[in-house]
Protein backbone atom coordinates (compact mmCIF):
# COMPACT_ATOMS: atom_id res chain seq x y z
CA UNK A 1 -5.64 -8.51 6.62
CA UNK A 2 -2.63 -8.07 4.79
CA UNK A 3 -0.39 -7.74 8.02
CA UNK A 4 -2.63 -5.78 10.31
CA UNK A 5 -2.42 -6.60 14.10
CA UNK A 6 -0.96 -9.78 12.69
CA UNK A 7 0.30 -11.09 16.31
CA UNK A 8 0.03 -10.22 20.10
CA UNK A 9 3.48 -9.16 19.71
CA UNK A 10 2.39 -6.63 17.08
CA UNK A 11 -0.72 -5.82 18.62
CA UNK A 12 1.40 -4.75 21.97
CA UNK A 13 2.34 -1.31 20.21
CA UNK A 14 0.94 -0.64 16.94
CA UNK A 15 3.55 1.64 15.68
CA UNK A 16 5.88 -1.14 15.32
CA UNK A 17 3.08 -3.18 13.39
CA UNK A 18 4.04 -2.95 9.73
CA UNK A 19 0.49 -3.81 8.11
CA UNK A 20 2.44 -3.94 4.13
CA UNK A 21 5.25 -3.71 2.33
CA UNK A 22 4.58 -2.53 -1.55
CA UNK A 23 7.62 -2.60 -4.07
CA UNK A 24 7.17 -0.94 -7.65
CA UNK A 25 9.21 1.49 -10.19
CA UNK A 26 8.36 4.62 -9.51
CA UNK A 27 8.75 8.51 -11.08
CA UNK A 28 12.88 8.26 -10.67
CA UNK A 29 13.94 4.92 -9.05
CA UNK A 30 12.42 2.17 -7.16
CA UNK A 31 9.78 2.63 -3.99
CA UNK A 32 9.52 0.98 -1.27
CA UNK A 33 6.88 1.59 1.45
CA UNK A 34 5.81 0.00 4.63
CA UNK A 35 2.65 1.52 6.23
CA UNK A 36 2.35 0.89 10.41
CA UNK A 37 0.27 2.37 13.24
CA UNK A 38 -3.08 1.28 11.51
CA UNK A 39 -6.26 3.35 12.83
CA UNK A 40 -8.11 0.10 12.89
CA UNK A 41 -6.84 -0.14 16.66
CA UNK A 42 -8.79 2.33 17.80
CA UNK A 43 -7.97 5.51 20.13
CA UNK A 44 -3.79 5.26 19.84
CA UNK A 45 -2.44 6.97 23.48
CA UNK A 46 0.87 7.99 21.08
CA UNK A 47 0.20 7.60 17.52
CA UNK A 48 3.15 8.04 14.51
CA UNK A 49 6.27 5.63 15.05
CA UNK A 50 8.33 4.51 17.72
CA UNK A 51 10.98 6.60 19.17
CA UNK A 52 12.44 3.63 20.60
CA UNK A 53 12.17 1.37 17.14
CA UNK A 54 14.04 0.66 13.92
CA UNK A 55 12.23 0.33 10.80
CA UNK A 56 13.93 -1.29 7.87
CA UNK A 57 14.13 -2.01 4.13
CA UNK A 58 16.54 -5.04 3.74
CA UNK A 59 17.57 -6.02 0.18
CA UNK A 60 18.88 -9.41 -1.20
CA UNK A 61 20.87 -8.79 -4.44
CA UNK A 62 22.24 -12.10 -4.97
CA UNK A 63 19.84 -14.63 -4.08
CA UNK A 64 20.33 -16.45 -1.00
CA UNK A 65 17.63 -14.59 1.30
CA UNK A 66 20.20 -12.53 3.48
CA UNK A 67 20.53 -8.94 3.08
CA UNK A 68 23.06 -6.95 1.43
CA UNK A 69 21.41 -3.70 1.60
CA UNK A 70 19.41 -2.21 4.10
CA UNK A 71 17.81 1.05 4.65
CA UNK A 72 16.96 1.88 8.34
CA UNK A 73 14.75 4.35 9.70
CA UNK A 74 14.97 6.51 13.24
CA UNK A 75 12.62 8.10 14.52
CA UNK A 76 12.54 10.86 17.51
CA UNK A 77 10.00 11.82 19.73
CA UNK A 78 6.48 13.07 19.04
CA UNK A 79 6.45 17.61 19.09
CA UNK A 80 4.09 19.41 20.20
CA UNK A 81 2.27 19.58 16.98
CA UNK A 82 2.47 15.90 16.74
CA UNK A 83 5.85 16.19 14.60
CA UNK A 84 8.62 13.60 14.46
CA UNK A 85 12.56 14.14 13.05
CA UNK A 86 14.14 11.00 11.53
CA UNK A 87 17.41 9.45 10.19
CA UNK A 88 17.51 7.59 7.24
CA UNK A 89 21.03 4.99 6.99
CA UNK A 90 22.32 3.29 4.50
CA UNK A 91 24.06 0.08 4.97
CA UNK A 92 26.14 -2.28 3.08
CA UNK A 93 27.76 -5.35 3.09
CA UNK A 94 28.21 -7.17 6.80
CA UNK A 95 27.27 -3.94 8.56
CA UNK A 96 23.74 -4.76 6.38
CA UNK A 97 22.76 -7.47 8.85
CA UNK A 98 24.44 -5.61 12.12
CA UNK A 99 21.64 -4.18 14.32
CA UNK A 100 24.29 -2.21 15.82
CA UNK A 101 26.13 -0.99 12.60
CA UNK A 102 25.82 2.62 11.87
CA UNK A 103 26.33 2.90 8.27
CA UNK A 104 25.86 5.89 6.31
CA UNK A 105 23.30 9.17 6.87
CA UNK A 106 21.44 9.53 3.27
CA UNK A 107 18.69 11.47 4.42
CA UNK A 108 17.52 13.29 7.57
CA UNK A 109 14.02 14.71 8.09
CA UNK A 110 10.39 15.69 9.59
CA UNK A 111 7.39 13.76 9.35
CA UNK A 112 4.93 15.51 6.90
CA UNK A 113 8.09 17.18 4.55
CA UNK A 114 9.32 15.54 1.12
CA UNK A 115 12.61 15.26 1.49
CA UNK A 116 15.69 14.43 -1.68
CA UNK A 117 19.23 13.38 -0.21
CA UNK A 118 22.58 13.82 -2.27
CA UNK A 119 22.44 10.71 -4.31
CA UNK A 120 19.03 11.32 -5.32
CA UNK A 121 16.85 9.38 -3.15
CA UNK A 122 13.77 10.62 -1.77
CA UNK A 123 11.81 10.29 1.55
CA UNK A 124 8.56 10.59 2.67
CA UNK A 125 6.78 9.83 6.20
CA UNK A 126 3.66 10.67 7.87
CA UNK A 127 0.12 9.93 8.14
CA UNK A 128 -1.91 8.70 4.75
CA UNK A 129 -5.04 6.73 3.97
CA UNK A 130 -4.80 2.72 3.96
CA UNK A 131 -4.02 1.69 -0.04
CA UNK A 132 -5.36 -1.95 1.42
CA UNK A 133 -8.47 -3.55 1.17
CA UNK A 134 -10.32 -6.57 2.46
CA UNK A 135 -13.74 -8.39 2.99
CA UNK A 136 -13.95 -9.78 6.74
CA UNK A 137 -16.23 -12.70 6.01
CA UNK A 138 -14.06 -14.06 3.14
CA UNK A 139 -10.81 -13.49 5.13
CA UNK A 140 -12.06 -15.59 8.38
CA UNK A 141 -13.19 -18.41 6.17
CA UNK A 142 -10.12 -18.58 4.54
CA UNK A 143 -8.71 -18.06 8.05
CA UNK A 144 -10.90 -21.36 8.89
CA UNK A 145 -10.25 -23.58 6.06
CA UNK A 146 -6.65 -23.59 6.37
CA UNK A 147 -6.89 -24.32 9.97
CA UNK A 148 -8.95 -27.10 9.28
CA UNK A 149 -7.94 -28.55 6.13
CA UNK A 150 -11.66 -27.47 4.77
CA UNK A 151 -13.05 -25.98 2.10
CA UNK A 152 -13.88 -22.14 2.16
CA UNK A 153 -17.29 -21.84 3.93
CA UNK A 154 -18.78 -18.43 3.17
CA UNK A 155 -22.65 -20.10 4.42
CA UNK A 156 -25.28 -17.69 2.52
CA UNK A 157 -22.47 -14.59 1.95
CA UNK A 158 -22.21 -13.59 -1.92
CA UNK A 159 -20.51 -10.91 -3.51
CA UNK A 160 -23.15 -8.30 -3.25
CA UNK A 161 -22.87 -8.13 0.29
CA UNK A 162 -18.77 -7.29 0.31
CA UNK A 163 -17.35 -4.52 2.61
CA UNK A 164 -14.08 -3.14 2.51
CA UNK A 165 -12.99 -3.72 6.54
CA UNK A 166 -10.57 -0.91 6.16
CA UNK A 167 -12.39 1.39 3.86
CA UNK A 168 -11.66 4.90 5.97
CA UNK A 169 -8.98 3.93 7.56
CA UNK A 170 -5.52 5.62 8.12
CA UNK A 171 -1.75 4.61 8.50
CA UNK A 172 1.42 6.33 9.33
CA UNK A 173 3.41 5.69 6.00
CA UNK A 174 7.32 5.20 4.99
CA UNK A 175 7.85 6.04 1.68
CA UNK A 176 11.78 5.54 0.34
CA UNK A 177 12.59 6.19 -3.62
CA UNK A 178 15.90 4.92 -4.66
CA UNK A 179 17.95 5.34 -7.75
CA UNK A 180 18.22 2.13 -9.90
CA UNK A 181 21.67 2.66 -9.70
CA UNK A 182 21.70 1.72 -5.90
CA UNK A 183 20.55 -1.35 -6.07
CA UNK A 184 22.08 -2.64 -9.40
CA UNK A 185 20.72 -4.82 -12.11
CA UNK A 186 18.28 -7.58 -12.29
CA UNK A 187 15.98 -9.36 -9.61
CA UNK A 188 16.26 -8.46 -5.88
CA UNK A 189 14.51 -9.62 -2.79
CA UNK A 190 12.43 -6.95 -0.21
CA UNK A 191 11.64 -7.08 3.42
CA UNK A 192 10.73 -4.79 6.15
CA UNK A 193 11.53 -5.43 9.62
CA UNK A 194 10.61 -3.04 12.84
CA UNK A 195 12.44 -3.94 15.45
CA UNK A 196 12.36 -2.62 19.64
CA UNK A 197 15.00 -1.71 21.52
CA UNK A 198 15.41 -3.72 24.39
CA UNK A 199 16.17 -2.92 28.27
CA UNK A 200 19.60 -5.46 27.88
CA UNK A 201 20.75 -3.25 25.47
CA UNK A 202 19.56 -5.46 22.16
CA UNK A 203 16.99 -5.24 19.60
CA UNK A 204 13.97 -7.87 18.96
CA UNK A 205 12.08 -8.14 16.29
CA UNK A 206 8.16 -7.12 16.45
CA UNK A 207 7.34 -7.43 13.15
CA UNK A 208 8.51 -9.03 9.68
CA UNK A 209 6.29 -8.49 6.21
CA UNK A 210 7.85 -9.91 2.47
CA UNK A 211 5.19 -11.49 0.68
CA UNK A 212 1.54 -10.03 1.52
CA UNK A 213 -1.28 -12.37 2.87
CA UNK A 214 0.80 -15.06 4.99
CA UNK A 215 -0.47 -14.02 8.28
CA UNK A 216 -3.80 -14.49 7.04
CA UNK A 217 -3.90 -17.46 5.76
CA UNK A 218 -1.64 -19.41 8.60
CA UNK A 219 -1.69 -17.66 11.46
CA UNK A 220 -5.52 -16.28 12.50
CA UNK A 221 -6.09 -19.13 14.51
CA UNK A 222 -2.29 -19.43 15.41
CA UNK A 223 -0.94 -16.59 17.23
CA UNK A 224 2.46 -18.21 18.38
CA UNK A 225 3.00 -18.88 14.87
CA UNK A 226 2.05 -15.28 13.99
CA UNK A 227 4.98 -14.16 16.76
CA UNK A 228 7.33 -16.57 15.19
CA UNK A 229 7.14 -15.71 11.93
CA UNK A 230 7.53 -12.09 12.69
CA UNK A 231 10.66 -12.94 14.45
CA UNK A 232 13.87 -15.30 12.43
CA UNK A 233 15.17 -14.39 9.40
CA UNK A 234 14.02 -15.35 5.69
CA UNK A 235 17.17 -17.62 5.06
CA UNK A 236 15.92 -19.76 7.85
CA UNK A 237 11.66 -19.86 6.95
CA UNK A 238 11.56 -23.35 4.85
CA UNK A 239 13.31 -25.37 7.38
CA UNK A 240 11.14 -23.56 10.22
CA UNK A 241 8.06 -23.29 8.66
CA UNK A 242 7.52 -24.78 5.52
CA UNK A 243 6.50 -29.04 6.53
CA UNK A 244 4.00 -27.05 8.05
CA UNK A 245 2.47 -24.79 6.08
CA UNK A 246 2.97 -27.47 2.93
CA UNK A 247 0.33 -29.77 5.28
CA UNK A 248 -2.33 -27.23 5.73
CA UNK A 249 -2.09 -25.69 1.83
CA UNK A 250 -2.54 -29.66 0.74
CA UNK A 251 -5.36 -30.34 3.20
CA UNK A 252 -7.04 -27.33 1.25
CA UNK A 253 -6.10 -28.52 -1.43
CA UNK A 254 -7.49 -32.04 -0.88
CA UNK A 255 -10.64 -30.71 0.12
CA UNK A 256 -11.42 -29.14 -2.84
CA UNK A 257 -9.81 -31.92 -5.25
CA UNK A 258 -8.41 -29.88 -7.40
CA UNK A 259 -4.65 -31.90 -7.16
CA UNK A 260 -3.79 -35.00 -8.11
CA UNK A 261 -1.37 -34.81 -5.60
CA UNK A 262 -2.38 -32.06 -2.77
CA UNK A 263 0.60 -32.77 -0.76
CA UNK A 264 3.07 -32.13 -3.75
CA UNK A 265 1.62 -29.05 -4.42
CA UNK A 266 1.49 -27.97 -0.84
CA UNK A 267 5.54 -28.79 -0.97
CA UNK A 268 5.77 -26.60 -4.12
CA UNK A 269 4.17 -24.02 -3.02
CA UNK A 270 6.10 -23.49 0.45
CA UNK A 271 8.56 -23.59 -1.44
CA UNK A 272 7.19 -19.96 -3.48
CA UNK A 273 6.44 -18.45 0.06
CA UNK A 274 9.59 -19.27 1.64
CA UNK A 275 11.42 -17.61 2.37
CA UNK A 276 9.26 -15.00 2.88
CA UNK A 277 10.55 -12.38 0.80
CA UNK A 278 9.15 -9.75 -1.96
CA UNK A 279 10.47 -10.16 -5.65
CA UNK A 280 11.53 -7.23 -7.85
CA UNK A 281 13.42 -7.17 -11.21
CA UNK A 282 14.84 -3.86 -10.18
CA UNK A 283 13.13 -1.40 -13.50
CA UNK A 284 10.49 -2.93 -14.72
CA UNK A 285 7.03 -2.59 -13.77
CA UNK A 286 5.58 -4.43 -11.02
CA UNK A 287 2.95 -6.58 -10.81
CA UNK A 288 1.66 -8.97 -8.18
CA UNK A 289 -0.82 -11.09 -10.21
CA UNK A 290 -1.31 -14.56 -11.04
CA UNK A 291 1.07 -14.56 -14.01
CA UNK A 292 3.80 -13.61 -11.67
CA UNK A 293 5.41 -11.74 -8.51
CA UNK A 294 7.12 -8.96 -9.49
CA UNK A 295 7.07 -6.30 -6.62
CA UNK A 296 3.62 -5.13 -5.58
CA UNK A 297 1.75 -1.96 -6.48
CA UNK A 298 -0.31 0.14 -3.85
CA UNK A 299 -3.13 -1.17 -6.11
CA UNK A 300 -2.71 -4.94 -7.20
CA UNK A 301 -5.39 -7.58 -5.41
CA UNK A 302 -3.24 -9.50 -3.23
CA UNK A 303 -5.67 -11.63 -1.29
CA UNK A 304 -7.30 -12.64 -4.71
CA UNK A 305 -3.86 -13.93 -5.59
CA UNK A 306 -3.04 -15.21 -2.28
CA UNK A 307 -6.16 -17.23 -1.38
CA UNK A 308 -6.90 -18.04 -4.73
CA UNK A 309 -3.02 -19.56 -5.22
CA UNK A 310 -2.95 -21.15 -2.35
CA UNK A 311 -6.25 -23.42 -2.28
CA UNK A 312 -5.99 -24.02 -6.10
CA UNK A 313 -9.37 -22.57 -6.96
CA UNK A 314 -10.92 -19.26 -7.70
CA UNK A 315 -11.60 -16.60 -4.33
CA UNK A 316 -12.67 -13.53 -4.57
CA UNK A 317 -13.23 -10.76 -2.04
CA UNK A 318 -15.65 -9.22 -4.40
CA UNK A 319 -14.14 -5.87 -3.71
CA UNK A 320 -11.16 -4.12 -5.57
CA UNK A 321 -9.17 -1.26 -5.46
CA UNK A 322 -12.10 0.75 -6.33
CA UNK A 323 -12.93 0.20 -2.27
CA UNK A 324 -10.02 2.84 -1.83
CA UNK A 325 -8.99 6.16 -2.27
CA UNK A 326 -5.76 5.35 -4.16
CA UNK A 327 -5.29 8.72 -5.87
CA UNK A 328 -1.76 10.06 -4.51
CA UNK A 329 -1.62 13.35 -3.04
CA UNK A 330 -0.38 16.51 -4.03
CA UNK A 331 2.04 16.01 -1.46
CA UNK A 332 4.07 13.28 -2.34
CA UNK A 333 3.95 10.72 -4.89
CA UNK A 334 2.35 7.36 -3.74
CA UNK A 335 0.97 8.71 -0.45
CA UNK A 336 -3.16 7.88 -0.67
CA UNK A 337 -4.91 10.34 0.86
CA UNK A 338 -6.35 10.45 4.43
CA UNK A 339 -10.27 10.30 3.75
C-alpha cells in the first residue's frame, strides 16, 4: 500500500486517511490530488471527508522543507443525498504554517461539481476509482525483509500469480489545478496533511503522505512508527527518522550484497527520503521513475521504484497500471472512474 490504513491513527477514521498524493502538469497548471476514505475498509458508517478535518496541499518554494504555500480544504456535513459544501484557502507566507490562519477564499464548492475560481484554478472532489495498484504477497515480503534485515522471500509466488489488492476499489478524491503562475518558477516540494480538530481547541495531525511507498516499506510491522511519521513536520524527518531507516535499508542491502558498503548507501538514501517530501520542477512533465523524481503521475509504478531503490536490486509487483481503470472521466480531468 501506497498510504492505505497506513497507522492505527489513520485507521481510527478513514476519511482523514490520505492513501496518495500525485503531482503532475496538467491541461492549464499544475495538479495536485490526494485520494482518502479508501473502500478497502469495508462498510464506512459516514463515508466522504471529515466535517471536523483539514486537508492540505503545503508547498516548499525555496528549499528548506517548510511550507510557503498551502492550500487547505473544509469540508461540511454530509446532505441528504450524500452531498458535501467545501472551502478552498489559500495561504501564504507565516500564515502558511498557522493551523489557525485564515488566509484567502479561492474557491468554494459541492462535492461531485467542477468548479474554476477567479485566478483560474480549478477544483474537483468526490468519489472516483483507486488510480493505485499493488500485489499483497510482494508488499508483505518487502514488509518482512526490511524488518528483518532479509532478503525478499516471495517462497513459490511468481509473477503469473499477481493480483491487484485494490483492483475495484474506490476513494473519495481532491483534485486542485493551479496556474504555474502561483507557484513560480523552478523545483518545489509537495505534501498533504489531514489534520482533526481537537476537543482543546487544537488540531493534530492524522495523516502525512510526500513521497509514495514509505509506510510500506518501514512501518508494516511498526505501527508507532507509522503514527509518528504521520505526525512532525518534514524539516524535522532526518534527525527523527533517518539513523533508523539508514540501518534497516543497509541490512537489505547487506543481505543481498549488492553494496560495497550497505551502510553508506543506507545513509544516502535516507538522505533522498527525508524529508519526506514530493519533488516537482513546477512545468515540466512528471515522472516518478528510476531516472528521477519529478512529481508523480496517477499512472507511474511507484512500488517498482520504491522497493526496487531501496534494496538495490530489481522487484517487481508483476502488475502495472494496466490493473486499473485509469481512463479519466467525462467529468473532470484526472478523476479515474468508479468501476
Amino acid at each position: 500500500m501506497s498510504h492505505h490504513l497506513d497507522s492505527p491513527i489513520a485507521r481510527q477514521d478513514v476519511r482523514l486517511d490520505i492513501t496518495d498524493l500525485y503531482v503532475f502538469r496538467g491541461e492549464t497548471g499544475t495538479v495536485f490530488v490526494i485520494n482518502v476514505c479508501h473502500s478497502l475498509a469495508g462498510d464506512i458508517p459516514v463515508p466522504g471527508y471529515h466535517p471536523e478535518g483539514m486537508y492540505e496541499f503545503k508547498v516548499d518554494t525555496d528549499g528548506d522543507a517548510v511550507e510557503n504555500l498551502t492550500y487547505r480544504f473544509v469540508f461540511g456535513e454530509r446532505d441528504e443525498r450524500g452531498n458535501q459544501t467545501y472551502v478552498v484557502r489559500r495561504l501564504t507566507g507565516a500564515e502558511a504554517t498557522d493551523a489557525f490562519a485564515q488566509g484567502e477564499v479561492v474557491a468554494e464548492g459541492v462535492t461531485g461539481d467542477a468548479v474554476t475560481g477567479a485566478s483560474g484554478l480549478r477544483v474537483w472532489t468526490g468519489k472516483a476509482g483507486d488510480p493505485f495498484w499493488i500485489e499483497p504477497d510482494v508488499l508483505h515480503a518487502v514488509g518482512h525483509a526490511f524488518q528483518d534485515g532479509t532478503k525478499v522471500d516471495l517462497g513459490e509466488w511468481t509473477e503469473a500469480q499477481a493480483t491487484n489488492l485494490f483492483a475495484g476499489h474506490t476513494v473519495y478524491s481532491i483534485v486542485l489545478e493551479v496556474p504555474d503562475a502561483e507557484l513560480g518558477p523552478g523545483r518545489i516540494g509537495v505534501w498533504a496533511v489531514a489534520t482533526l480538530a481537537t476537543d482543546a481547541g487544537g488540531w493534530r495531525s492524522i495523516n502525512r503522505v510526500g513521497l509514495p511507498m514509505i509506510h510500506p516499506l518501514f512501518t508494516q510491522f511498526n505501527e508507532d512508527l507509522g503514527d509518528r511519521l504521520n505526525a512532525g513536520v518534514p524539516s524535522d524527518d532526518y534527525a527523527t527518522y533517518g539513523e533508523l531507516v539508514s540501518k534497516e535499508i543497509a541490512g537489505v542491502v547487506a543481505a543481498y550484497g549488492t553494496a560495497e558498503d550497505p551502510q553508506a548507501y543506507g545513509e544516502k538514501l535516507a538522505h533522498k527520503f527525508f524529508p519526506n517530501v514530493l519533488p516537482y520542477t513546477v512545468g515540466t512533465p512528471a515522472s516518478f521513475g528510476f531516472a528521477e523524481w519529478n512529481g508523480r503521475t496517477l499512472t507511474d509504478n511507484a512500488p517498482d521504484v520504491m522497493f526496487s531503490t531501496s534494496a538495490n536490486t530489481p522487484i517487481r509487483l508483476g502488475i502495472g497500471r494496466e490493473s486499473v481503470t485509469s481512463k479519466p472521466t467525462s467529468t473532470f480531468p484526472y478523476v479515474p472512474p468508479v468501476a
